[in-house]
Protein backbone atom coordinates (compact mmCIF):
# COMPACT_ATOMS: atom_id res chain seq x y z
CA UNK A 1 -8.27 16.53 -6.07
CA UNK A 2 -4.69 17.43 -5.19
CA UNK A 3 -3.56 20.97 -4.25
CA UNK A 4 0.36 22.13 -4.14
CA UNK A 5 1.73 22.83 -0.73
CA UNK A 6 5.55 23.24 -1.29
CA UNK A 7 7.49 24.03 -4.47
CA UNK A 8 10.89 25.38 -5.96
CA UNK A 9 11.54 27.72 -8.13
CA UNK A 10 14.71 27.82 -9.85
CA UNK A 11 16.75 26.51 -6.97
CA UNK A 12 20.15 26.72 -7.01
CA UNK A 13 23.24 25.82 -5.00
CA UNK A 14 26.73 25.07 -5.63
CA UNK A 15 29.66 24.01 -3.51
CA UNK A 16 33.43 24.62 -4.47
CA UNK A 17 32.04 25.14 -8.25
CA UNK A 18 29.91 21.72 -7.50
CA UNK A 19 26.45 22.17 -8.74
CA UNK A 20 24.63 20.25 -5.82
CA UNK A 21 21.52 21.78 -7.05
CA UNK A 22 21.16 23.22 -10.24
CA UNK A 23 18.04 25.64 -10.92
CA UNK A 24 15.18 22.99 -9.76
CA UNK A 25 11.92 23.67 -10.40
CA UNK A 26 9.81 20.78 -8.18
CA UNK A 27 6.51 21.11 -6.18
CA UNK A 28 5.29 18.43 -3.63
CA UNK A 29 1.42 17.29 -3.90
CA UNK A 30 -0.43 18.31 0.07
CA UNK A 31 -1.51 14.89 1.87
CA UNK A 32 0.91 12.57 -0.40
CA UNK A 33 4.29 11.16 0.52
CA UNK A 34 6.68 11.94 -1.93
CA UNK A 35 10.01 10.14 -2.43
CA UNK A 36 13.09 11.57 -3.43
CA UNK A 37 15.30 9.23 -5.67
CA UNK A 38 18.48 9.26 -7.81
CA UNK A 39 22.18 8.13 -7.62
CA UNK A 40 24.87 9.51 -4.87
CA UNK A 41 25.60 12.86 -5.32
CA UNK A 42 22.66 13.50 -7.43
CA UNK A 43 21.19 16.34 -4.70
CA UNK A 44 18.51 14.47 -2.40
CA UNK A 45 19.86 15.13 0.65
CA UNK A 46 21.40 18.66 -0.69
CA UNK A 47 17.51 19.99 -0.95
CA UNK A 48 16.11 18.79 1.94
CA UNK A 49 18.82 20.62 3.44
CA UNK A 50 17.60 23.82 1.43
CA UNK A 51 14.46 23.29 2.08
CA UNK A 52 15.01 23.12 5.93
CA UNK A 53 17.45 26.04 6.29
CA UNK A 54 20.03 23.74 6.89
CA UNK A 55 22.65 25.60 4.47
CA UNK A 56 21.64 28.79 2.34
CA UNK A 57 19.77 28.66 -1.03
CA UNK A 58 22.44 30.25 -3.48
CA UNK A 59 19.17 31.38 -5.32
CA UNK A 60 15.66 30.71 -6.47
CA UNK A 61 12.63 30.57 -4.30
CA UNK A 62 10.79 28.82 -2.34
CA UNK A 63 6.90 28.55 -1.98
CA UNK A 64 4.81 27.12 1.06
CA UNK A 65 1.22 26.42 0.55
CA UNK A 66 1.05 29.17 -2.56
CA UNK A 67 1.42 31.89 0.04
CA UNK A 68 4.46 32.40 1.77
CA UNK A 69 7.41 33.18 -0.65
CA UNK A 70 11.19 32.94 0.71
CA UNK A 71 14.51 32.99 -0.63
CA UNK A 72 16.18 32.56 2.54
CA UNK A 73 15.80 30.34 5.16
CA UNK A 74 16.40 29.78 8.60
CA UNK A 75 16.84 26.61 10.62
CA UNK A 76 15.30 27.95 13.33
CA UNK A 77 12.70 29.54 11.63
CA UNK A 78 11.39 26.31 9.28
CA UNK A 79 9.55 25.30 12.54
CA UNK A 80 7.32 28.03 12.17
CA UNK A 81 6.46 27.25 9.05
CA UNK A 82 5.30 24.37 10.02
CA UNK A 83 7.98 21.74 8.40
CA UNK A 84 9.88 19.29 10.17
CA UNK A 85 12.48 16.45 9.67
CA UNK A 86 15.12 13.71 10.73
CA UNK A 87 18.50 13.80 9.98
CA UNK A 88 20.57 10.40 8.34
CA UNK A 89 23.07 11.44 11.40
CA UNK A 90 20.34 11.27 14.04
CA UNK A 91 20.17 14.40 16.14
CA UNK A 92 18.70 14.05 19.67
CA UNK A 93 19.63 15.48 23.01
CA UNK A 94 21.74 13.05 24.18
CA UNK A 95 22.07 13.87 27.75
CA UNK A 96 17.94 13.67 28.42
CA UNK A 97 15.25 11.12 28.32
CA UNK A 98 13.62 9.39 26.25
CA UNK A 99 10.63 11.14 27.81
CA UNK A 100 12.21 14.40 27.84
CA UNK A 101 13.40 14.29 24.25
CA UNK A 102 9.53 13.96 23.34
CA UNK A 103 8.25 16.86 26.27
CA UNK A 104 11.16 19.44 25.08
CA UNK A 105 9.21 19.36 21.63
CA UNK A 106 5.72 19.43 23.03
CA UNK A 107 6.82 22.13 25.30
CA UNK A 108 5.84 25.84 24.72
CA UNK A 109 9.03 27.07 26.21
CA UNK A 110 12.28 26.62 25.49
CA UNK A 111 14.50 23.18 25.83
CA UNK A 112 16.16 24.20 29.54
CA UNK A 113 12.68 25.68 31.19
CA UNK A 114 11.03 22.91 29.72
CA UNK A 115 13.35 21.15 31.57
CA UNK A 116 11.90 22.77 35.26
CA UNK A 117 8.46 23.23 34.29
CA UNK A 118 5.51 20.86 35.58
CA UNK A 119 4.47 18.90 32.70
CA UNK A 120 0.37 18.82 32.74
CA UNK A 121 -1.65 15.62 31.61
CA UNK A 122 -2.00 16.50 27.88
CA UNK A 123 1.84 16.92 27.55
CA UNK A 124 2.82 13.86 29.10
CA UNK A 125 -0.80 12.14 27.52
CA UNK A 126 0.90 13.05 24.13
CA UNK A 127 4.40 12.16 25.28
CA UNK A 128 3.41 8.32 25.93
CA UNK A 129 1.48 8.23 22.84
CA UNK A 130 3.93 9.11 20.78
CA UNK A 131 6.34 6.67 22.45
CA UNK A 132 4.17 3.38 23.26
CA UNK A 133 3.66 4.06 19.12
CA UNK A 134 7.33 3.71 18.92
CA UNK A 135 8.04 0.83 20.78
CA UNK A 136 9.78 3.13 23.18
CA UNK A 137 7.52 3.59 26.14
CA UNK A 138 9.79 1.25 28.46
CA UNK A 139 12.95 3.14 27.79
CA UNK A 140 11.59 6.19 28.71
CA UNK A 141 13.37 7.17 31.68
CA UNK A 142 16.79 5.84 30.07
CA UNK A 143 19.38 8.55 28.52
CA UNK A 144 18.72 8.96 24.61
CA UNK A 145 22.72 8.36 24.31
CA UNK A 146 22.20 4.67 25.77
CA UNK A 147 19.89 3.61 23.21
CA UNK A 148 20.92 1.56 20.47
CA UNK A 149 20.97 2.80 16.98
CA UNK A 150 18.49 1.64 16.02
CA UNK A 151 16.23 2.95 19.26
CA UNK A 152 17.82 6.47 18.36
CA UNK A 153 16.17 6.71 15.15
CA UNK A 154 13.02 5.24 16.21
CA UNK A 155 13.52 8.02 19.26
CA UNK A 156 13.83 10.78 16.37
CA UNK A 157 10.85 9.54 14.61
CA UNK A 158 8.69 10.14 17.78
CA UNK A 159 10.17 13.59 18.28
CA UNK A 160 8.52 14.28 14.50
CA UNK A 161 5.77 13.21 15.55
CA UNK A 162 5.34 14.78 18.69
CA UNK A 163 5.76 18.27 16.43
CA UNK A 164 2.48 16.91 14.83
CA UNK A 165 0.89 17.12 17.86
CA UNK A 166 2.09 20.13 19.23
CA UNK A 167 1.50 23.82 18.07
CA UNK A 168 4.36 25.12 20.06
CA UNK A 169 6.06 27.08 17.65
CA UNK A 170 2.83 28.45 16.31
CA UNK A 171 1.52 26.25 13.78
CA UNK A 172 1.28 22.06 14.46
CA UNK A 173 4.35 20.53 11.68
CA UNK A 174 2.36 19.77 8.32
CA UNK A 175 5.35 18.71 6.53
CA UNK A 176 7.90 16.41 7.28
CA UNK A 177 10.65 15.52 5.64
CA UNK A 178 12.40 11.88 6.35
CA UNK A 179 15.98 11.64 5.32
CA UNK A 180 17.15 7.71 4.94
CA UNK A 181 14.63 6.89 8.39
CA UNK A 182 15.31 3.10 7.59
CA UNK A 183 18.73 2.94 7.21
CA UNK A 184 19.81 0.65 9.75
CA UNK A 185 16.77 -0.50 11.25
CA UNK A 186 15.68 -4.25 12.11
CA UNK A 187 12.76 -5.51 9.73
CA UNK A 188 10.31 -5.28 12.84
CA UNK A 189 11.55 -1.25 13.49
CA UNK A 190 10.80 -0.66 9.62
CA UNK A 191 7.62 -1.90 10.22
CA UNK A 192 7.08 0.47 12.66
CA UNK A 193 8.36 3.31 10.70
CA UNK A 194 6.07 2.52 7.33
CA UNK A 195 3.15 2.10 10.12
CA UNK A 196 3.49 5.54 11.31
CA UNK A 197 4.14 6.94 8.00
CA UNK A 198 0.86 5.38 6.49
CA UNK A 199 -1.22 7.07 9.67
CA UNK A 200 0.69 10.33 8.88
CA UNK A 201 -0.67 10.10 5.08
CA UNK A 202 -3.70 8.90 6.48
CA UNK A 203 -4.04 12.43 9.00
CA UNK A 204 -3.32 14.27 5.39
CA UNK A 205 0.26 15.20 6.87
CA UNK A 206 2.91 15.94 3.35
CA UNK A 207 5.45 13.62 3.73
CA UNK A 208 8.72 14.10 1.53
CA UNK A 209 11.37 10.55 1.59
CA UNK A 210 14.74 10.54 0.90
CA UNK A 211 15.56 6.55 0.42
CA UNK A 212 16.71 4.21 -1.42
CA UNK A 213 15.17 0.89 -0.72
CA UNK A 214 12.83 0.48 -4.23
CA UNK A 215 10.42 -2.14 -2.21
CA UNK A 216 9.90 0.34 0.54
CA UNK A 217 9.50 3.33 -2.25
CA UNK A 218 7.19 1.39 -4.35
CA UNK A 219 4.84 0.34 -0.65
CA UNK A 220 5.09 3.53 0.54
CA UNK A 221 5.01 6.71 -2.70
CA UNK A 222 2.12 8.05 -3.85
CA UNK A 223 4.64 10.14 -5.90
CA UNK A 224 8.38 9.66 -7.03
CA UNK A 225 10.83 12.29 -7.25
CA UNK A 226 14.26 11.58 -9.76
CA UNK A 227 17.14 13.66 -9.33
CA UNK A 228 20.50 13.37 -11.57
CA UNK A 229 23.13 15.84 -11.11
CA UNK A 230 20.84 18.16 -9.03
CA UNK A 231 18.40 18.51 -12.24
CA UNK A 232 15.04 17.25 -12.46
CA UNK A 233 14.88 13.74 -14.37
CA UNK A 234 11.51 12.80 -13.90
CA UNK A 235 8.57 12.74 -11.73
CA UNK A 236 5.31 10.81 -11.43
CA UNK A 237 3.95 8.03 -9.94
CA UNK A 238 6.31 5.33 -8.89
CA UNK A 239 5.61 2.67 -11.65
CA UNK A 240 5.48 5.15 -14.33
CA UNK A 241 8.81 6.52 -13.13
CA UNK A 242 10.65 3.70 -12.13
CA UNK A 243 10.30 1.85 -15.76
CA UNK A 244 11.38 4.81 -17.61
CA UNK A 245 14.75 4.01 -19.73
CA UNK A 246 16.32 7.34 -18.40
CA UNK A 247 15.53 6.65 -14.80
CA UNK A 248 16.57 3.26 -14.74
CA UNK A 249 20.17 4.34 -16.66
CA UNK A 250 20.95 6.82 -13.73
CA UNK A 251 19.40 5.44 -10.97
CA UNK A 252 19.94 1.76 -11.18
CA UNK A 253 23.23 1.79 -13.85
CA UNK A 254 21.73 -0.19 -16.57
């Protein structure tokens, strides 16, 4: 049995008379990971960027676990609500740590007294988890802006889920959104990536996927999510969806 834990209502947002997102009505299934799909400029990224407070809904709503209704969001606030995510352009603190990019999140104070305060065992316990799980565990004491790209998302990867670990911000991070995680990554990092994905689906965590590699959509989706021109074209499960005539005609050109 599958329960709702995030929808949209009518969501709407334009830029410069652009509509990036036109009046979407979508809801994401608790426990599944749900990929996002459809041609460039077709609104992926454009909602997860609504949906994490990244830029301001225009209008519409949105709905967390039936309960909590909002029409604005916050960036700072989407924490709280127990959603996370990774950016395409990965965002990490570039000056720090490896280790000290994972122990700011696990933290309960803020990023510069985390900075002074005496990390106890369960902190730095979760920290090396998180990290050996990476592949990351050796570069721990090395700056985050020396690692290689590839490292860097793997680094931001293990920062999401070191929020699954942590209640710091009140509430441990139950949904996680991954824009384009394997964009650049070496066959044995993807590997990684759809390993800790799978144990995050596994844990019941809602995962929502913006990519476009169809091999790692079809492994990965319990759901697929088709956007064209910010409107819903069809969602299902990915076999379903990815034969249909329409899909294939926006998505793939044919």
């Amino acid at each position: 049995m599958t329960s709702t834990i995030l929808q949209t209502k009518h969501l709407f947002k334009h830029f410069d008379g652009v509509k990036a997102v036109d009046h979407l009505s979508v809801s994401f299934e608790k426990g599944k990971i749900t990929s996002i799909i459809g041609p460039n400029g077709s609104g992926k990224s454009t909602l997860i960027n609504l949906l994490t407070g990244l830029v301001p809904l225009d209008a519409g709503e949105v709905i967390i676990a039936h309960s909590l209704h909002f029409t604005r969001v916050k960036s700072h606030e989407v924490a709280g609500f127990g959603l996370t995510r990774t950016f395409q352009d990965v965002r990490l603190f570039e000056q720090l740590s490896v280790l000290d990019n994972i122990l700011v999140v696990l933290t309960e104070r803020g990023v510069f007294a985390s900075l002074f305060e005496t990390h106890g065992t369960l902190h730095l316990a979760q920290a090396e988890e998180v990290l050996k799980k990476m592949g990351l565990w050796e570069k721990r004491h090395s700056l985050a802006i020396n690692l290689s790209y590839g490292q860097r998302k793997l680094l931001e990867i293990a920062r999401v889920l070191a929020m699954t670990r942590s209640a710091r911000t009140g509430r441990a991070a139950d949904i996680i959104f991954f824009d384009e995680p394997f964009a650049g990554l070496f066959p044995e990092m993807r590997k990684v990536v759809v390993s800790v994905m799978k144990e995050l689906r596994a844990e019941g965590r809602t995962q929502i996927l913006v990519e476009h590699n169809m091999e790692l959509i079809r492994e990965l989706s319990d759901e697929v999510v088709v956007l064209d021109a910010g409107e819903l074209l069809a969602q299902g499960v990915p076999n379903e969806v990815l034969a249909k005539r329409e899909v294939i005609e926006a998505y793939l050109g044919e």
